[in-house]
Protein backbone atom coordinates (compact mmCIF):
# COMPACT_ATOMS: atom_id res chain seq x y z
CA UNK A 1 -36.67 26.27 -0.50
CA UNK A 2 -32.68 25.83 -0.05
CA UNK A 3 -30.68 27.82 -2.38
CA UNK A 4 -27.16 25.66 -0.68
CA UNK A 5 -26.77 21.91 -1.03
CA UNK A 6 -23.60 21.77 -2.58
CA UNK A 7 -20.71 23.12 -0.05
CA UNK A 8 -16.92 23.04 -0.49
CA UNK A 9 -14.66 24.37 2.37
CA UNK A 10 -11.09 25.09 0.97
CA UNK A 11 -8.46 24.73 3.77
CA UNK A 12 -8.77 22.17 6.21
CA UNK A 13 -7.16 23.52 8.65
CA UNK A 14 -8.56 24.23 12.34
CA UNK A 15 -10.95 26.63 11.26
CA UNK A 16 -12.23 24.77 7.72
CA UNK A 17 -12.12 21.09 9.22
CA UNK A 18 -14.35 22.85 12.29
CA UNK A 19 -16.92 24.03 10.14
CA UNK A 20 -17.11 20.98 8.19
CA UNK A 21 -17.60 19.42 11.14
CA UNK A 22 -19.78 21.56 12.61
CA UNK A 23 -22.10 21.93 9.49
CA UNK A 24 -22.35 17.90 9.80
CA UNK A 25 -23.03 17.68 13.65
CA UNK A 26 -26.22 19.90 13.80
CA UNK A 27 -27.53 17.98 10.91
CA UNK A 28 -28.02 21.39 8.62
CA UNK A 29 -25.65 19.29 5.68
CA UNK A 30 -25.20 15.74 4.74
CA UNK A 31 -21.40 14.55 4.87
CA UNK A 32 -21.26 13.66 1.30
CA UNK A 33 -22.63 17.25 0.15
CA UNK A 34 -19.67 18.72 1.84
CA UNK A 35 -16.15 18.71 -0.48
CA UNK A 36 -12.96 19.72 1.74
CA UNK A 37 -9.58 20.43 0.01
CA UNK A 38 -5.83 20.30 2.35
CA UNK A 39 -2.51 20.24 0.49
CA UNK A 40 -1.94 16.68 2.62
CA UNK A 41 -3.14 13.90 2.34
CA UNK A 42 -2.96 13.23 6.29
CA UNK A 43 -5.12 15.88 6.68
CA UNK A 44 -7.95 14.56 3.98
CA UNK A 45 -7.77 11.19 5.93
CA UNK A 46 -8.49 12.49 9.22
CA UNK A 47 -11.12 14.13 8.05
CA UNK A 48 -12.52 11.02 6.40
CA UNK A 49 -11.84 9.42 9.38
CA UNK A 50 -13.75 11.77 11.67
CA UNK A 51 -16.86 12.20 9.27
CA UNK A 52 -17.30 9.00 7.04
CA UNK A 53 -19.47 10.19 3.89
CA UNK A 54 -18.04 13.65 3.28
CA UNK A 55 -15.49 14.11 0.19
CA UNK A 56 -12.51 15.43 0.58
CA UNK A 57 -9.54 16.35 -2.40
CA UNK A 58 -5.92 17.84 -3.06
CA UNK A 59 -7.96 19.99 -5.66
CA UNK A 60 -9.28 23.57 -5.29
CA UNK A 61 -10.84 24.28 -8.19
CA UNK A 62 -12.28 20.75 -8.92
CA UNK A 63 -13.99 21.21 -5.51
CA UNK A 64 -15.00 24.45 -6.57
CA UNK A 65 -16.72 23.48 -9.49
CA UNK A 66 -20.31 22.60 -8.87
CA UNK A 67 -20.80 23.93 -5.49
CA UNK A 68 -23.16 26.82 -3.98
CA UNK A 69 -21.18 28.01 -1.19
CA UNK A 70 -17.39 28.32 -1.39
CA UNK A 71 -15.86 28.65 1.73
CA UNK A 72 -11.98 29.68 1.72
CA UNK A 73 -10.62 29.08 4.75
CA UNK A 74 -6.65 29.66 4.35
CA UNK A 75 -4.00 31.65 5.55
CA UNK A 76 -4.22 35.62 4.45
CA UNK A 77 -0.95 35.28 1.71
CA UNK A 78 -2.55 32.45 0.04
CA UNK A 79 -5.85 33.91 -0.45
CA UNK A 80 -4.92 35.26 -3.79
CA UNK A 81 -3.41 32.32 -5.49
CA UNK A 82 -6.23 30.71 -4.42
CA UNK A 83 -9.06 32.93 -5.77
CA UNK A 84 -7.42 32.63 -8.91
CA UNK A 85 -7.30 29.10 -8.55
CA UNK A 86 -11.09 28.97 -8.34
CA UNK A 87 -12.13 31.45 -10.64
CA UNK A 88 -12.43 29.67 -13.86
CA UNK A 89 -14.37 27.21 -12.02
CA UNK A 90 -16.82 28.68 -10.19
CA UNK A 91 -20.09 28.83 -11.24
CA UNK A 92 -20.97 33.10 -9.89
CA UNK A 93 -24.57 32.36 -11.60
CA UNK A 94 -25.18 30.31 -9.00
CA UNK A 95 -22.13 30.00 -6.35
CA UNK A 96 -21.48 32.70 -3.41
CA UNK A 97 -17.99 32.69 -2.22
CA UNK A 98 -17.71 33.19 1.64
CA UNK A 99 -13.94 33.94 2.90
CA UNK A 100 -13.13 33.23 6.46
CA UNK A 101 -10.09 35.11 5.95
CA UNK A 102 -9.31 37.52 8.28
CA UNK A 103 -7.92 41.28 6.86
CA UNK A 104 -8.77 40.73 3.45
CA UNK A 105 -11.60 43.26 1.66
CA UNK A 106 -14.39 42.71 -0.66
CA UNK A 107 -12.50 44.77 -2.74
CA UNK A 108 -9.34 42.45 -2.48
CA UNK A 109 -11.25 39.70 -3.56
CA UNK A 110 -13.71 41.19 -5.93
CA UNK A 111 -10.53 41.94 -7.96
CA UNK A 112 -8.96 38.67 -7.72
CA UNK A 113 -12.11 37.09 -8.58
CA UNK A 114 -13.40 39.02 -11.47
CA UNK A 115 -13.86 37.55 -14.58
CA UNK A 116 -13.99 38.19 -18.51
CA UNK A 117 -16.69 40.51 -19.08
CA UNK A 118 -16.56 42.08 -16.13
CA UNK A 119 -18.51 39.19 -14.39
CA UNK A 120 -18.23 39.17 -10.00
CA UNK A 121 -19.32 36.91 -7.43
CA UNK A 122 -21.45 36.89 -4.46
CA UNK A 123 -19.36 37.66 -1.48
CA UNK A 124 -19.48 37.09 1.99
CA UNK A 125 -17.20 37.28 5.20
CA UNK A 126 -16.90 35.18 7.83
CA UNK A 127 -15.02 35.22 10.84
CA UNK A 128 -16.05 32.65 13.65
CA UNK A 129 -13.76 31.74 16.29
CA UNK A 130 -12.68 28.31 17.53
CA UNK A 131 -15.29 27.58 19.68
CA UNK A 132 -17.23 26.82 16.66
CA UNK A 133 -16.19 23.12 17.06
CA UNK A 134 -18.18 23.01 19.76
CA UNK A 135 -21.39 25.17 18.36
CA UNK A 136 -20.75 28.23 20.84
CA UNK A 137 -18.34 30.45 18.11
CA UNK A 138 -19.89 34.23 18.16
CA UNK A 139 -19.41 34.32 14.52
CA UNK A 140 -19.57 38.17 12.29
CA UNK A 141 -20.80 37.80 8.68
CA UNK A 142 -20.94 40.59 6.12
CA UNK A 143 -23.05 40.25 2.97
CA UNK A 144 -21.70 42.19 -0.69
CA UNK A 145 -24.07 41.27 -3.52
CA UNK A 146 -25.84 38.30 -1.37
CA UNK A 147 -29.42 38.04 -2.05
CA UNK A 148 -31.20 37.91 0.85
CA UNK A 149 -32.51 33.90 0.83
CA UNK A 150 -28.53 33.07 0.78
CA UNK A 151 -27.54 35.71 3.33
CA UNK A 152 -30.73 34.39 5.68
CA UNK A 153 -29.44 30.41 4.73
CA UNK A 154 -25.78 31.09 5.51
CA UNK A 155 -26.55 33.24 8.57
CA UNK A 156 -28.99 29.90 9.57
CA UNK A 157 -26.30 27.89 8.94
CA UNK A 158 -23.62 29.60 11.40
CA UNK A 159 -26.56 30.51 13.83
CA UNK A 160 -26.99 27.07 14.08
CA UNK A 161 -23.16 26.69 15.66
CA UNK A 162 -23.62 29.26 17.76
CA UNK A 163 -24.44 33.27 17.72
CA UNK A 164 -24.17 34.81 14.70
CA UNK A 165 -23.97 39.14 14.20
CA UNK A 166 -24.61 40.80 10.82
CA UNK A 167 -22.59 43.44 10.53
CA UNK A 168 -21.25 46.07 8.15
CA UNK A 169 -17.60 45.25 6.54
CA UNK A 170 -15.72 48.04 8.70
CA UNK A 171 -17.20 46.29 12.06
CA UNK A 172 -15.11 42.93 10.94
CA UNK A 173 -11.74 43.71 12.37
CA UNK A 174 -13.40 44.88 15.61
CA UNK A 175 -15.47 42.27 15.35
CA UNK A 176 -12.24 39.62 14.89
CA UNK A 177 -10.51 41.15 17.84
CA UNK A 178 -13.35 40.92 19.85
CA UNK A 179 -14.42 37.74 19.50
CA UNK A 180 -11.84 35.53 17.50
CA UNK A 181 -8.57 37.06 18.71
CA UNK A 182 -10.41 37.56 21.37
CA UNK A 183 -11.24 33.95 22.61
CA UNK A 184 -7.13 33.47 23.34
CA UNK A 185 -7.74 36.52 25.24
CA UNK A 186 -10.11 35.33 27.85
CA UNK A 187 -7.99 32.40 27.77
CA UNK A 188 -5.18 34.22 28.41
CA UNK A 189 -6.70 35.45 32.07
CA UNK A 190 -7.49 31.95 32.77
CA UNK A 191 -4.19 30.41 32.11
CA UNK A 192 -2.77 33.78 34.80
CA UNK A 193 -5.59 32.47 36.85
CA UNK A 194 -4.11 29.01 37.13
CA UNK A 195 -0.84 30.03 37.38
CA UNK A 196 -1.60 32.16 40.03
CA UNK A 197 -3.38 29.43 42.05
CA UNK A 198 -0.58 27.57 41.64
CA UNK A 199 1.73 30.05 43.39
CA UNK A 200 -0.62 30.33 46.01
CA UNK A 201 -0.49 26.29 47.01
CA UNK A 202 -2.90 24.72 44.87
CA UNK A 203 -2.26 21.96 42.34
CA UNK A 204 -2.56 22.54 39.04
CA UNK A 205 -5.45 20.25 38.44
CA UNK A 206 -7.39 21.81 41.53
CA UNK A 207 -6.35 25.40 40.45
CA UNK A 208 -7.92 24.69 36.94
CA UNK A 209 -11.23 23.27 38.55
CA UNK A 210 -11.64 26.59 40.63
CA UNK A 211 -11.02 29.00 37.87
CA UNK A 212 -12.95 27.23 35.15
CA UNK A 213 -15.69 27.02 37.65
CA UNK A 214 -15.31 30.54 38.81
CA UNK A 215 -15.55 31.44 35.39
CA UNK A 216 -19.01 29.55 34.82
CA UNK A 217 -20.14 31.35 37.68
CA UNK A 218 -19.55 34.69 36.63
CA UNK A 219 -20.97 33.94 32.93
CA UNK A 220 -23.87 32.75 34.88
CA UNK A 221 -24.51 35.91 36.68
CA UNK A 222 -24.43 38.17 33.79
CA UNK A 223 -26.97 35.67 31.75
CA UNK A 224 -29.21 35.19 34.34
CA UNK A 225 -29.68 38.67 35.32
CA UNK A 226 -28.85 40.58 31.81
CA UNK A 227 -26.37 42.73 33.40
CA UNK A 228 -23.16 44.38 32.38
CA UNK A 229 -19.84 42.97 34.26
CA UNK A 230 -19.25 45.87 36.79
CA UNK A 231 -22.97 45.50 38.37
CA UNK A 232 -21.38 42.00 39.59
CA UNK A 233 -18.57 43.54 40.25
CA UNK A 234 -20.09 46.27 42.49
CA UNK A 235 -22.54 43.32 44.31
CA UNK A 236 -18.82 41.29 45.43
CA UNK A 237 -16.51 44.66 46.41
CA UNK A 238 -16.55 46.03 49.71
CA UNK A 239 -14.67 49.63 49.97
CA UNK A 240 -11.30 48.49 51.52
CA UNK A 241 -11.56 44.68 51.52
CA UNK A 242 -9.81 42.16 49.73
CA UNK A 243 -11.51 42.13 46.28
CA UNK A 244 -11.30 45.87 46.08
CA UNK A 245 -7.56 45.82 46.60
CA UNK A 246 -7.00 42.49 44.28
CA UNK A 247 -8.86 44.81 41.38
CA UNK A 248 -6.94 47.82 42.68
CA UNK A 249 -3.83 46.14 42.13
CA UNK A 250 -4.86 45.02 38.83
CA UNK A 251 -5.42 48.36 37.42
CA UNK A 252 -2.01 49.64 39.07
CA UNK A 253 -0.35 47.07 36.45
CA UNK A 254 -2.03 48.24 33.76
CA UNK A 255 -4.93 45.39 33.71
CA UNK A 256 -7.72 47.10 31.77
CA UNK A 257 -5.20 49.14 29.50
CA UNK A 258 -3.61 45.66 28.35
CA UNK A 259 -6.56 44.65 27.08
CA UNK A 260 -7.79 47.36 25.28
CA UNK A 261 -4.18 47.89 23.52
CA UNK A 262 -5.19 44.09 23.49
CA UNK A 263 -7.31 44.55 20.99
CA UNK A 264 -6.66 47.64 19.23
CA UNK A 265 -3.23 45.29 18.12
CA UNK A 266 -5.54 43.11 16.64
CA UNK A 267 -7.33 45.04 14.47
């Protein structure tokens, strides 16, 4: 039995327009159960445009009202205006509010969202990262107050666009450095990558097609044989040769240090 049919996704953003696409691509919603608010209209029309059917409007809490899952999706200093936007509206009887904002607390938005009488919703957290367009995000979802058929339907839904982690609410900033942060980060060494192949007389376009692939390769390896990156490593480095002085010379400048203060930034 689904306890979701109605879904509104405030914030159309990257991150909100990629769900709602994302939720309409693997089938799990029909477009026209899906409401998506943006403070331009250019924004609702792309959207139209991209996903004929689903609704789209200038209006929070209209969007609000009626649905089962509200998903905010909006910058971290207007997460507060908008909970109070919504709150009048939302039905908590029947409504779970999931925030894919990053840094703010149950707490934070248990208080913004509490009502007369003392009433609070379901909450969850979400934090996916951008791949999620393409249905490979590793996404981290914590549950406060969920009942378990929404917290197993919501998890289904995000499983669905990739891999999805319960965790407990401390684990989400490590969690969004790790995975959301940290998909710029991986990104990062490719785009060094390039560069570099660049300076050593390839093209761009040819420098590009041997890191990306390099890159598939090495994911490869560690799926195919379940292992953890330095067991490849070990397999490819001869004591003295060239790879052993390449990852020598990384860790002289700091490589592995840079990304662990990498992430510690982030979180």
């Amino acid at each position: 039995m689904r306890n979701i049919d109605r879904i509104c996704i405030i914030g159309a953003g990257n991150m909100g327009g990629a769900i709602a696409g994302g939720l309409i691509k693997n089938g799990t919603v029909r477009p026209d159960n899906i409401t998506v608010t943006a403070r331009t209209q250019a924004t609702l029309d792309r959207l139209s445009a991209a996903y004929p059917g689903i609704r789209t409007s200038s209006d929070n809490a209209v969007a609000a009202e009626g649905s089962d899952l509200v998903i905010i999706a909006v910058k971290p200093w207007q997460a507060e205006d908008v909970a109070k936007e919504i709150r009048p509206h939302a039905d908590y009887s029947r409504c779970t509010i999931a925030s894919v904002v990053a840094g703010v607390s149950f707490g934070e938005w248990t208080g913004w969202l509490r009502k007369d009488g003392d009433e609070v919703p379901a909450l969850m957290r979400i934090i996916p990262n951008t791949a999620i367009a393409l249905g490979q995000s590793t996404t981290f979802i914590a549950s406060c107050r969920v009942s378990d058929g929404i917290r197993e339907e919501v998890c289904g839904m995000f499983g669905r666009m990739g891999t999805v982690l319960e965790v407990k609410e401390e684990m989400m900033a490590a969690g969004t450095a790790l995975a959301s942060c940290g998909i710029a980060y991986a990104l990062k060494y490719i785009d060094a990558a390039i560069s570099g192949g660049v300076r050593t007389g390839f093209t761009e376009k040819e420098a590009r097609q041997i890191v990306l692939g390099t890159m598939k390769g090495a994911l490869a390896l560690l799926d195919a044989g379940g292992t953890m990156p330095q067991q490849e490593i070990d397999k490819v480095t001869t004591p003295g040769g060239y790879t052993a002085k390449g990852l020598a010379a990384m860790e002289e400048n700091g490589f592995s240090e840079a990304v662990l203060q990498g992430l510690l930034k982030s979180m």
